[in-house]
C-alpha atoms as a PDB file:
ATOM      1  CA  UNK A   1      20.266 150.119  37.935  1.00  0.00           C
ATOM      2  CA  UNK A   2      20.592 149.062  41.661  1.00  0.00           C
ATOM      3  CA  UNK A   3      16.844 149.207  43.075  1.00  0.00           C
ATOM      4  CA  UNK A   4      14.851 147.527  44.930  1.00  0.00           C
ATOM      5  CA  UNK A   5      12.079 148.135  43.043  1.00  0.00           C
ATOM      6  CA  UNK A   6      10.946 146.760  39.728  1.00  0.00           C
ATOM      7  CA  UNK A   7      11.536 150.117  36.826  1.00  0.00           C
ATOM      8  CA  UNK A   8       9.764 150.259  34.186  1.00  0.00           C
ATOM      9  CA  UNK A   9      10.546 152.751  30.824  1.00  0.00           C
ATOM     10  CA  UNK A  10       7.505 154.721  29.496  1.00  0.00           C
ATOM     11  CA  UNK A  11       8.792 157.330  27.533  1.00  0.00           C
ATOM     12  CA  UNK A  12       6.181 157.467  24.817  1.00  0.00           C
ATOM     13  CA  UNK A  13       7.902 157.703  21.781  1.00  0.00           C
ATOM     14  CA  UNK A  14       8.738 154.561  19.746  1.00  0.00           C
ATOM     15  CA  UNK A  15      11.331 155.709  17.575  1.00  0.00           C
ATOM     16  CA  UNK A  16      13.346 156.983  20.352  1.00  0.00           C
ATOM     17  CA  UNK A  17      15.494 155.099  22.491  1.00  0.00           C
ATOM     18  CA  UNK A  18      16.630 156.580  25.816  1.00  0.00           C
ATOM     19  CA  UNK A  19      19.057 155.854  28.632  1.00  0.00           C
ATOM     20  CA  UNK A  20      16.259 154.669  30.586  1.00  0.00           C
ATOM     21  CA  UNK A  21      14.774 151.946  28.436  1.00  0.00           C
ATOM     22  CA  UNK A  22      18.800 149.818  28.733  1.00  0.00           C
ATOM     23  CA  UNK A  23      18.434 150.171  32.709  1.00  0.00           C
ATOM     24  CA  UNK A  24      14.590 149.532  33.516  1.00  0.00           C
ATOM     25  CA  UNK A  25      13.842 146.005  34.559  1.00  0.00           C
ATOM     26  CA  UNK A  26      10.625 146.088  31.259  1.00  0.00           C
ATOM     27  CA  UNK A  27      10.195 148.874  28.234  1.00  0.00           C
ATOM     28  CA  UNK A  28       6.751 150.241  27.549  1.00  0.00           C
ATOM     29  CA  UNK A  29       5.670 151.986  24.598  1.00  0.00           C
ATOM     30  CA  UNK A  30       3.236 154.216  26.336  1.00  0.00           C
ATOM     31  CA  UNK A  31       2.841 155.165  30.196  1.00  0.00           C
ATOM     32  CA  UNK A  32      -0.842 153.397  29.720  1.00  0.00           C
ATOM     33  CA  UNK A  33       0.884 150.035  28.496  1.00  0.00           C
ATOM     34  CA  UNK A  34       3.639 150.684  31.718  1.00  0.00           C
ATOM     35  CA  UNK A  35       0.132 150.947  33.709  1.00  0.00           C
ATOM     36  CA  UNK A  36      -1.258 148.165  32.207  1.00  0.00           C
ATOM     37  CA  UNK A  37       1.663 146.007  32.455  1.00  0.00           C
ATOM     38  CA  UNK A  38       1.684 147.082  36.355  1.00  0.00           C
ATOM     39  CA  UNK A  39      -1.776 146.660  36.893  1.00  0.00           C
ATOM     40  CA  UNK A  40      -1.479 142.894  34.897  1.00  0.00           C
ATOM     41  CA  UNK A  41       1.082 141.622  36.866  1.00  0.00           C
ATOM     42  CA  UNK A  42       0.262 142.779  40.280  1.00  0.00           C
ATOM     43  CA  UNK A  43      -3.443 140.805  39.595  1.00  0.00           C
ATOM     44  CA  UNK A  44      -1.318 137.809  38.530  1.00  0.00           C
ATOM     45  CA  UNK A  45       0.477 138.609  41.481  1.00  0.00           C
ATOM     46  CA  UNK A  46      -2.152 138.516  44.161  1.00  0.00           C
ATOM     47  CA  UNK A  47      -4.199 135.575  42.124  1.00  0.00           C
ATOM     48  CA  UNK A  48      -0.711 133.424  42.563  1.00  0.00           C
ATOM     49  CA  UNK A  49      -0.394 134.429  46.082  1.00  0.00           C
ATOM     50  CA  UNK A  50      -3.616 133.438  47.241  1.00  0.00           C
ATOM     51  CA  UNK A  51      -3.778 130.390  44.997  1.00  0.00           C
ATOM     52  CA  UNK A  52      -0.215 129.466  46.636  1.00  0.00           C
ATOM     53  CA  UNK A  53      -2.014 130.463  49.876  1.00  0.00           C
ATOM     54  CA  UNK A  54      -5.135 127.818  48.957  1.00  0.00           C
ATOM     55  CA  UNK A  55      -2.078 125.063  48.280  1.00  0.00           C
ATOM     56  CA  UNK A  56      -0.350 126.028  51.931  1.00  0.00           C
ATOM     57  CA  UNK A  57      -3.801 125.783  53.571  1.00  0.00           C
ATOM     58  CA  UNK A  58      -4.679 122.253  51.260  1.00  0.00           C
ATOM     59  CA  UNK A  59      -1.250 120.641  52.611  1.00  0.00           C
ATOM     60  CA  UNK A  60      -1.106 122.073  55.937  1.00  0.00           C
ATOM     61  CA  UNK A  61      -4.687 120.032  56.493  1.00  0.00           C
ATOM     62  CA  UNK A  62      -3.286 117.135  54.674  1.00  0.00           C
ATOM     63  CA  UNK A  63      -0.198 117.787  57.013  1.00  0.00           C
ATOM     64  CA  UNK A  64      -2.251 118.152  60.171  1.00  0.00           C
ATOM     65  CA  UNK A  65      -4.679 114.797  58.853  1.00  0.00           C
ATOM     66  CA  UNK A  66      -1.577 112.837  58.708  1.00  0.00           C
ATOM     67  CA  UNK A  67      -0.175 113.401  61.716  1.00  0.00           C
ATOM     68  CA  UNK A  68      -3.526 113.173  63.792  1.00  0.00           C
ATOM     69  CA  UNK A  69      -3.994 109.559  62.028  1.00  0.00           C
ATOM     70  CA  UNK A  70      -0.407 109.073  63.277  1.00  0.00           C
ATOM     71  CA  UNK A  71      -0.702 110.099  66.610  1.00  0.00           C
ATOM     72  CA  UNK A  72      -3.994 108.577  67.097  1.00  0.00           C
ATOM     73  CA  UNK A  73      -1.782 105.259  65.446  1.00  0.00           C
ATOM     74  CA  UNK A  74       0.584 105.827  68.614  1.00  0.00           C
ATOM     75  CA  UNK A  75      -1.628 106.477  70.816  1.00  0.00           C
ATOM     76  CA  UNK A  76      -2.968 102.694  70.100  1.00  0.00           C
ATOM     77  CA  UNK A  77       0.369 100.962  70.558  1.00  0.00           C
ATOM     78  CA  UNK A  78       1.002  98.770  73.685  1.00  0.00           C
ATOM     79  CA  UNK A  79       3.981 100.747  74.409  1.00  0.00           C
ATOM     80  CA  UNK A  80       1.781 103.796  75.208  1.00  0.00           C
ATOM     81  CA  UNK A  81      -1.139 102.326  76.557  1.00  0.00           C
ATOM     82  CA  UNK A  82       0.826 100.459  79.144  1.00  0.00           C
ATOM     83  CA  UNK A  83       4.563 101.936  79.249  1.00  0.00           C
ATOM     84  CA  UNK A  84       5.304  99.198  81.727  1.00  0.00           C
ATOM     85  CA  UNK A  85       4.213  95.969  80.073  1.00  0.00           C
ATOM     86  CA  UNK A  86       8.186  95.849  77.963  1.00  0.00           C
ATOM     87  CA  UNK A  87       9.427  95.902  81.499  1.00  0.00           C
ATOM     88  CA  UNK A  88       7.353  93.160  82.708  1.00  0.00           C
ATOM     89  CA  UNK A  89       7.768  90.915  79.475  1.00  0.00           C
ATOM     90  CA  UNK A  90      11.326  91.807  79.825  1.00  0.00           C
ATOM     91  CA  UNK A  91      11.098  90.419  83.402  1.00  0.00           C
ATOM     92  CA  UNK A  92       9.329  87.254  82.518  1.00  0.00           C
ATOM     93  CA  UNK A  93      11.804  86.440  79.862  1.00  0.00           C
ATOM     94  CA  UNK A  94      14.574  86.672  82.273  1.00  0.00           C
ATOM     95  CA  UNK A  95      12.774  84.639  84.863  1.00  0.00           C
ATOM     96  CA  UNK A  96      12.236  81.819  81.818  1.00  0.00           C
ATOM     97  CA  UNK A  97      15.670  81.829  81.343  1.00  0.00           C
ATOM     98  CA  UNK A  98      16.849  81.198  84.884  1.00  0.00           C
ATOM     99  CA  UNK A  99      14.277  78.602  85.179  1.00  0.00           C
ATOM    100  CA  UNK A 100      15.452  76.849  81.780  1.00  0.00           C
ATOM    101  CA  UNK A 101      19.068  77.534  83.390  1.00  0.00           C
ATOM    102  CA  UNK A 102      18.172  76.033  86.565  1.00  0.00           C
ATOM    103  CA  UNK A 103      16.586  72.982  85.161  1.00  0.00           C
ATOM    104  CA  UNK A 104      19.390  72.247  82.523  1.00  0.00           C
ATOM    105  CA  UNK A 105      21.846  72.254  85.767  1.00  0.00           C
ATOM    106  CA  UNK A 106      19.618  70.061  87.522  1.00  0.00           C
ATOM    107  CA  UNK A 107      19.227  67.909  84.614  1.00  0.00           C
ATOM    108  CA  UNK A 108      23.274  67.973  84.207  1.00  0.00           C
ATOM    109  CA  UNK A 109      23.879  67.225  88.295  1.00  0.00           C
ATOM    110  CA  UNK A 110      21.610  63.920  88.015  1.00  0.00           C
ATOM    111  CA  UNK A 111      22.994  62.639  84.968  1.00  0.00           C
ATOM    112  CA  UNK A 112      26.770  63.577  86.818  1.00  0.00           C
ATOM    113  CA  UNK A 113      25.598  61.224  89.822  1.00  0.00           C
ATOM    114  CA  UNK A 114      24.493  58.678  87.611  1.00  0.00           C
ATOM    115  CA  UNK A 115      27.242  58.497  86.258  1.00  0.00           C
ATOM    116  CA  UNK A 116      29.513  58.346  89.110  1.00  0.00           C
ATOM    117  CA  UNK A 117      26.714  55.485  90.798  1.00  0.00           C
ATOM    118  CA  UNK A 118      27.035  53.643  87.772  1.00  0.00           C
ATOM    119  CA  UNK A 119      31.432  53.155  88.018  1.00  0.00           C
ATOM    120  CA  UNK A 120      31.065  53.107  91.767  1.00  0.00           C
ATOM    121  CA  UNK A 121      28.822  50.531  91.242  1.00  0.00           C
ATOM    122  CA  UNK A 122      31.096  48.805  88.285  1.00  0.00           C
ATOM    123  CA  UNK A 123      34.060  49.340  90.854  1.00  0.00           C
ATOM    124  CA  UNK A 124      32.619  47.247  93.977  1.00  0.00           C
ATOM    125  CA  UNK A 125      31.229  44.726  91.607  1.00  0.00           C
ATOM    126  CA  UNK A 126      34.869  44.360  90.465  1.00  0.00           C
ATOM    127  CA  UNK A 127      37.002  43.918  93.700  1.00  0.00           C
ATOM    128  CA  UNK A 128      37.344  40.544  95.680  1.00  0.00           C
ATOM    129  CA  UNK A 129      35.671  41.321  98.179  1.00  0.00           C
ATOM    130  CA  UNK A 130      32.375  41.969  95.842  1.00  0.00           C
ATOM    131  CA  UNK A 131      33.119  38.819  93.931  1.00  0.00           C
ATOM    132  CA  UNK A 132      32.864  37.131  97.339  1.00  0.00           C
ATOM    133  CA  UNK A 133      29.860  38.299  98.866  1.00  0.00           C
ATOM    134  CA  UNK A 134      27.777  37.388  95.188  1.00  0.00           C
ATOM    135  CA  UNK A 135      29.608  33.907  95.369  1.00  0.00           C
ATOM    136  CA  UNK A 136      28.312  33.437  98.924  1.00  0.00           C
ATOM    137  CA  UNK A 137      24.706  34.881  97.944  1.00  0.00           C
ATOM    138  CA  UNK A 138      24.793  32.234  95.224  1.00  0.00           C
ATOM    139  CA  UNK A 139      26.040  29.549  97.403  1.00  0.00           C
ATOM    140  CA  UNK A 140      23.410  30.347  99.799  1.00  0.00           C
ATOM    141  CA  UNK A 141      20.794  30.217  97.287  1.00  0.00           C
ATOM    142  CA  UNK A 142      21.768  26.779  95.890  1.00  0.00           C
ATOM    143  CA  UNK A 143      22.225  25.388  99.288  1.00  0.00           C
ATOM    144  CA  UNK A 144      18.400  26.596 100.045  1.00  0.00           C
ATOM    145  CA  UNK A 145      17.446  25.092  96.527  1.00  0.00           C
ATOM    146  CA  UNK A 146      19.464  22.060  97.508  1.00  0.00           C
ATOM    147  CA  UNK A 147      18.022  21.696 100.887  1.00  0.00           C
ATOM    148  CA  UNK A 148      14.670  22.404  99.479  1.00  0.00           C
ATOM    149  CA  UNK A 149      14.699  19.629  96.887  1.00  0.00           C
ATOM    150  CA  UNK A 150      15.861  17.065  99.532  1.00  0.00           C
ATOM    151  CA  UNK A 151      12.721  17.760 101.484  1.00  0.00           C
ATOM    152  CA  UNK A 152      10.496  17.587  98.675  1.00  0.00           C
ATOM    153  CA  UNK A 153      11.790  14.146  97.589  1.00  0.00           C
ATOM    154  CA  UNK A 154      12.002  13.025 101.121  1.00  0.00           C
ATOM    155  CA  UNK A 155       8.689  13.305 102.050  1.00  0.00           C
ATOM    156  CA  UNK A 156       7.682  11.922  98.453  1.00  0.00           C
ATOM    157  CA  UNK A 157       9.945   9.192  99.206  1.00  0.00           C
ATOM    158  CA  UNK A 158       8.053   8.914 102.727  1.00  0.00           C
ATOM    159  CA  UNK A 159       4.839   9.302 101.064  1.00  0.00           C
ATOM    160  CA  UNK A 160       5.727   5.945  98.660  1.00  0.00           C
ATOM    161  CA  UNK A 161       6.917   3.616 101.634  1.00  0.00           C
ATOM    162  CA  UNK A 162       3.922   4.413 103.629  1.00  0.00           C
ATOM    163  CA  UNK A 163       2.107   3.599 100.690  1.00  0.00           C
ATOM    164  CA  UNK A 164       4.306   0.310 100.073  1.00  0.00           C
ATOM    165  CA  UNK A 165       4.009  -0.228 103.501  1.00  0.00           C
ATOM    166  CA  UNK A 166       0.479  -0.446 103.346  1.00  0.00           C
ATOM    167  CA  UNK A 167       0.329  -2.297 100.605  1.00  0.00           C
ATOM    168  CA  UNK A 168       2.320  -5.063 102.426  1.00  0.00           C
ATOM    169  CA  UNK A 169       0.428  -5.049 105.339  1.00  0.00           C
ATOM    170  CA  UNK A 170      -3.068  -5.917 103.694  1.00  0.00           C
ATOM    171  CA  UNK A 171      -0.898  -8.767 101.955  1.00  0.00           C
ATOM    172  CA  UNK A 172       0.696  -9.712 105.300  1.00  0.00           C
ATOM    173  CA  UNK A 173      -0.910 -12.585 107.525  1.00  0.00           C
ATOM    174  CA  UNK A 174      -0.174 -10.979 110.416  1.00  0.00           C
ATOM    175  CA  UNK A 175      -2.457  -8.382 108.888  1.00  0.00           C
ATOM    176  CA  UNK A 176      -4.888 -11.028 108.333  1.00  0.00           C
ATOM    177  CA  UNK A 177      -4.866 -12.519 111.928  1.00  0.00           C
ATOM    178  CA  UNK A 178      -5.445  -8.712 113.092  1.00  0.00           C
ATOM    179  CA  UNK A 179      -8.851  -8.780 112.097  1.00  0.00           C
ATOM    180  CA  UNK A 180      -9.598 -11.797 114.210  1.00  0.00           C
ATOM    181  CA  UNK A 181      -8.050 -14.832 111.746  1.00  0.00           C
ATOM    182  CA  UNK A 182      -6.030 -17.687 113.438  1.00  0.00           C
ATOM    183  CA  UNK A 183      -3.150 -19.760 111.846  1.00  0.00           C
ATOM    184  CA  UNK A 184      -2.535 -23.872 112.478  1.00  0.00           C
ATOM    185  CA  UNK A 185       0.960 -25.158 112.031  1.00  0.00           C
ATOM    186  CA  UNK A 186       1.579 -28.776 112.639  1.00  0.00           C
ATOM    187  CA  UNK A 187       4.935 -29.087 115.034  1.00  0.00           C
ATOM    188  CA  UNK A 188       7.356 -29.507 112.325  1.00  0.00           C
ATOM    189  CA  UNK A 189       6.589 -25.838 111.081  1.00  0.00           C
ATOM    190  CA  UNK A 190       3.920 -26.795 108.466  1.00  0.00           C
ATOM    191  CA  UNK A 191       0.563 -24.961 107.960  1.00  0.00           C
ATOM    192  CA  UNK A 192      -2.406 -27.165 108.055  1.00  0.00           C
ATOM    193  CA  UNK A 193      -5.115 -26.248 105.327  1.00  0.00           C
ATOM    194  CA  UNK A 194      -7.183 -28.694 105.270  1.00  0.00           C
ATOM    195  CA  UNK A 195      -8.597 -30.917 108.196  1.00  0.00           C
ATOM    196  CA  UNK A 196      -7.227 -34.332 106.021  1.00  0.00           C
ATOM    197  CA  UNK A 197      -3.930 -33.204 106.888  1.00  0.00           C
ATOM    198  CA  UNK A 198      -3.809 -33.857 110.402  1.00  0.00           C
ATOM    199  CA  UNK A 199      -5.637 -36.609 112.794  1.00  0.00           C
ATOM    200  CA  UNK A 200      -6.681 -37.032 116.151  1.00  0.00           C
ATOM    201  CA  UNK A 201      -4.100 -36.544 118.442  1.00  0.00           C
ATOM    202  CA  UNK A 202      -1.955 -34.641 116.954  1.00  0.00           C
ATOM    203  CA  UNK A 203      -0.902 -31.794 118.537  1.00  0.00           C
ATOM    204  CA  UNK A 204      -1.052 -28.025 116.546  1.00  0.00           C
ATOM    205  CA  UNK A 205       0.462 -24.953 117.380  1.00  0.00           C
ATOM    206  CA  UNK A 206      -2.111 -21.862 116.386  1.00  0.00           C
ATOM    207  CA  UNK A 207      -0.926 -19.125 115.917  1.00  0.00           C
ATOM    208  CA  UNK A 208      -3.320 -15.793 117.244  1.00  0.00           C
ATOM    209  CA  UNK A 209      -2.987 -11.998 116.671  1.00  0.00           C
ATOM    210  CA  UNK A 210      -0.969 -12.140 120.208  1.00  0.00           C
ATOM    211  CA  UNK A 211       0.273 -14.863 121.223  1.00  0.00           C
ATOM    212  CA  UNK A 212      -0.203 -18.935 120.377  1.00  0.00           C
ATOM    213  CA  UNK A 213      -2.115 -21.490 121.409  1.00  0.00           C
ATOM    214  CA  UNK A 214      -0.659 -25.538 121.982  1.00  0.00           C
ATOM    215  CA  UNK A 215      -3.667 -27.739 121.053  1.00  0.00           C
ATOM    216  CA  UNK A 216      -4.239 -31.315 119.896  1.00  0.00           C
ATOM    217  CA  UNK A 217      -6.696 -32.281 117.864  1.00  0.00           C
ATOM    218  CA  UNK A 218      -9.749 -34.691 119.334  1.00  0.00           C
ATOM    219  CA  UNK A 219     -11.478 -35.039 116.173  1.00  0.00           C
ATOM    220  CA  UNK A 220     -11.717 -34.271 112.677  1.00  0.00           C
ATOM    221  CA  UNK A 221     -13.938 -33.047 109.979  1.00  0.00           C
ATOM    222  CA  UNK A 222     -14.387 -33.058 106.244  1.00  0.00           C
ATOM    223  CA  UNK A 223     -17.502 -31.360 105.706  1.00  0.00           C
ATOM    224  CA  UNK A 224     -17.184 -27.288 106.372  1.00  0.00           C
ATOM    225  CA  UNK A 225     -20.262 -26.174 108.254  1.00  0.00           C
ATOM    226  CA  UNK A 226     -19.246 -22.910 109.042  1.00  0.00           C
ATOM    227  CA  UNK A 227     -21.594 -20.391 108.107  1.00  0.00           C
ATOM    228  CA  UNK A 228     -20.597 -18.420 104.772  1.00  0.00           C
ATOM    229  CA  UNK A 229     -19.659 -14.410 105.642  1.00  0.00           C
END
């Protein structure tokens, strides 16, 4: 039967069977087993609701545990703590890359003008007029080196004559009648040694350091008395 509430079927008498007992929800053999029954279930009843209610309060502090842990989780993060440190990291990162960009262009502009220095430089070393001005540096150069050289073996060259020179002049009797020395020659050209070569009378030409001297002899000696220097 259509209603709302649970029906139960207590007639009392077991070997009857009524209307009633094929439309209640249960069948009781007695109205003290319907009671029963009643009673029975609604303690079930209430025991399952407030065990159900014990569950609900056991997960809703599980529930509530979790999220506190979670929140105290979020509350922890960097995002929270300091809501603008993405912005700032965000702003560094960009500022990185512009510097990395500005560097790499840099780095791109010099290598460009080296580059272009190196074939400017390959095209004036190339032309005539290039060619010319090295040729003259080098001519320039080798004329120094040439001029140089002749110097240095001139004045080596003037360094040995003086030397020869000197040489000739200790060896020369002019040298020798310098330091005070004197030179007979008989007047046919001949230079007297020894006093046996000439005799009285005969005239000598001596020769001096400047100058000559006409003498004749008035007497000669063999022995040498001169004192011995």
């Amino acid at each position: 039967m259509a209603s709302k509430a649970p029906v139960i079927s207590a007639v009392g008498h077991e070997v009857d069977v009524t209307i009633s007992d094929f439309v209640a929800d249960l069948r009781a053999p007695t109205p003290s087993a319907a009671a029963e029954i009643v009673v029975r279930e609604k303690q079930a009843i209430v025991e399952s609701v407030a065990d159900l209610g014990h569950r609900l309060h056991r997960a809703m502090g599980r529930r509530l545990e979790h999220e506190r842990h979670r929140m105290d989780a979020l509350a922890t993060r960097r995002v929270l703590m300091d809501p603008a440190r993405p912005l700032r990291d965000l702003h560094r990162r960009v500022d990185d890359a512009r510097d990395r960009m500005h560097r790499a262009m840099m780095a791109l502009l010099r290598a460009a003008a080296h580059r272009l220095d190196l074939a400017t430089a390959g095209v004036r070393s190339g032309s005539p007029r290039a060619r010319l001005t090295r040729d003259r540096y080098r001519h320039e150069r080798l004329e120094t080196r040439l001029h140089g050289e002749l110097a240095r073996r001139l004045d080596a060259a003037r360094h040995d004559i003086r030397a020869a020179a000197g040489r000739l002049d200790s060896l020369s009797p002019l040298a020798v009648l310098g330091r005070g020395y004197s030179l007979a020659r008989t007047p046919g050209g001949d230079i007297v040694r020894r006093a046996a070569e000439v005799r009285a009378g005969d005239a000598l030409e001596v020769l001096l350091h400047e100058g000559r001297l006409d003498c004749r002899v008035t007497a000669t000696r063999e022995d040498d008395e001169r004192p011995h220097v």
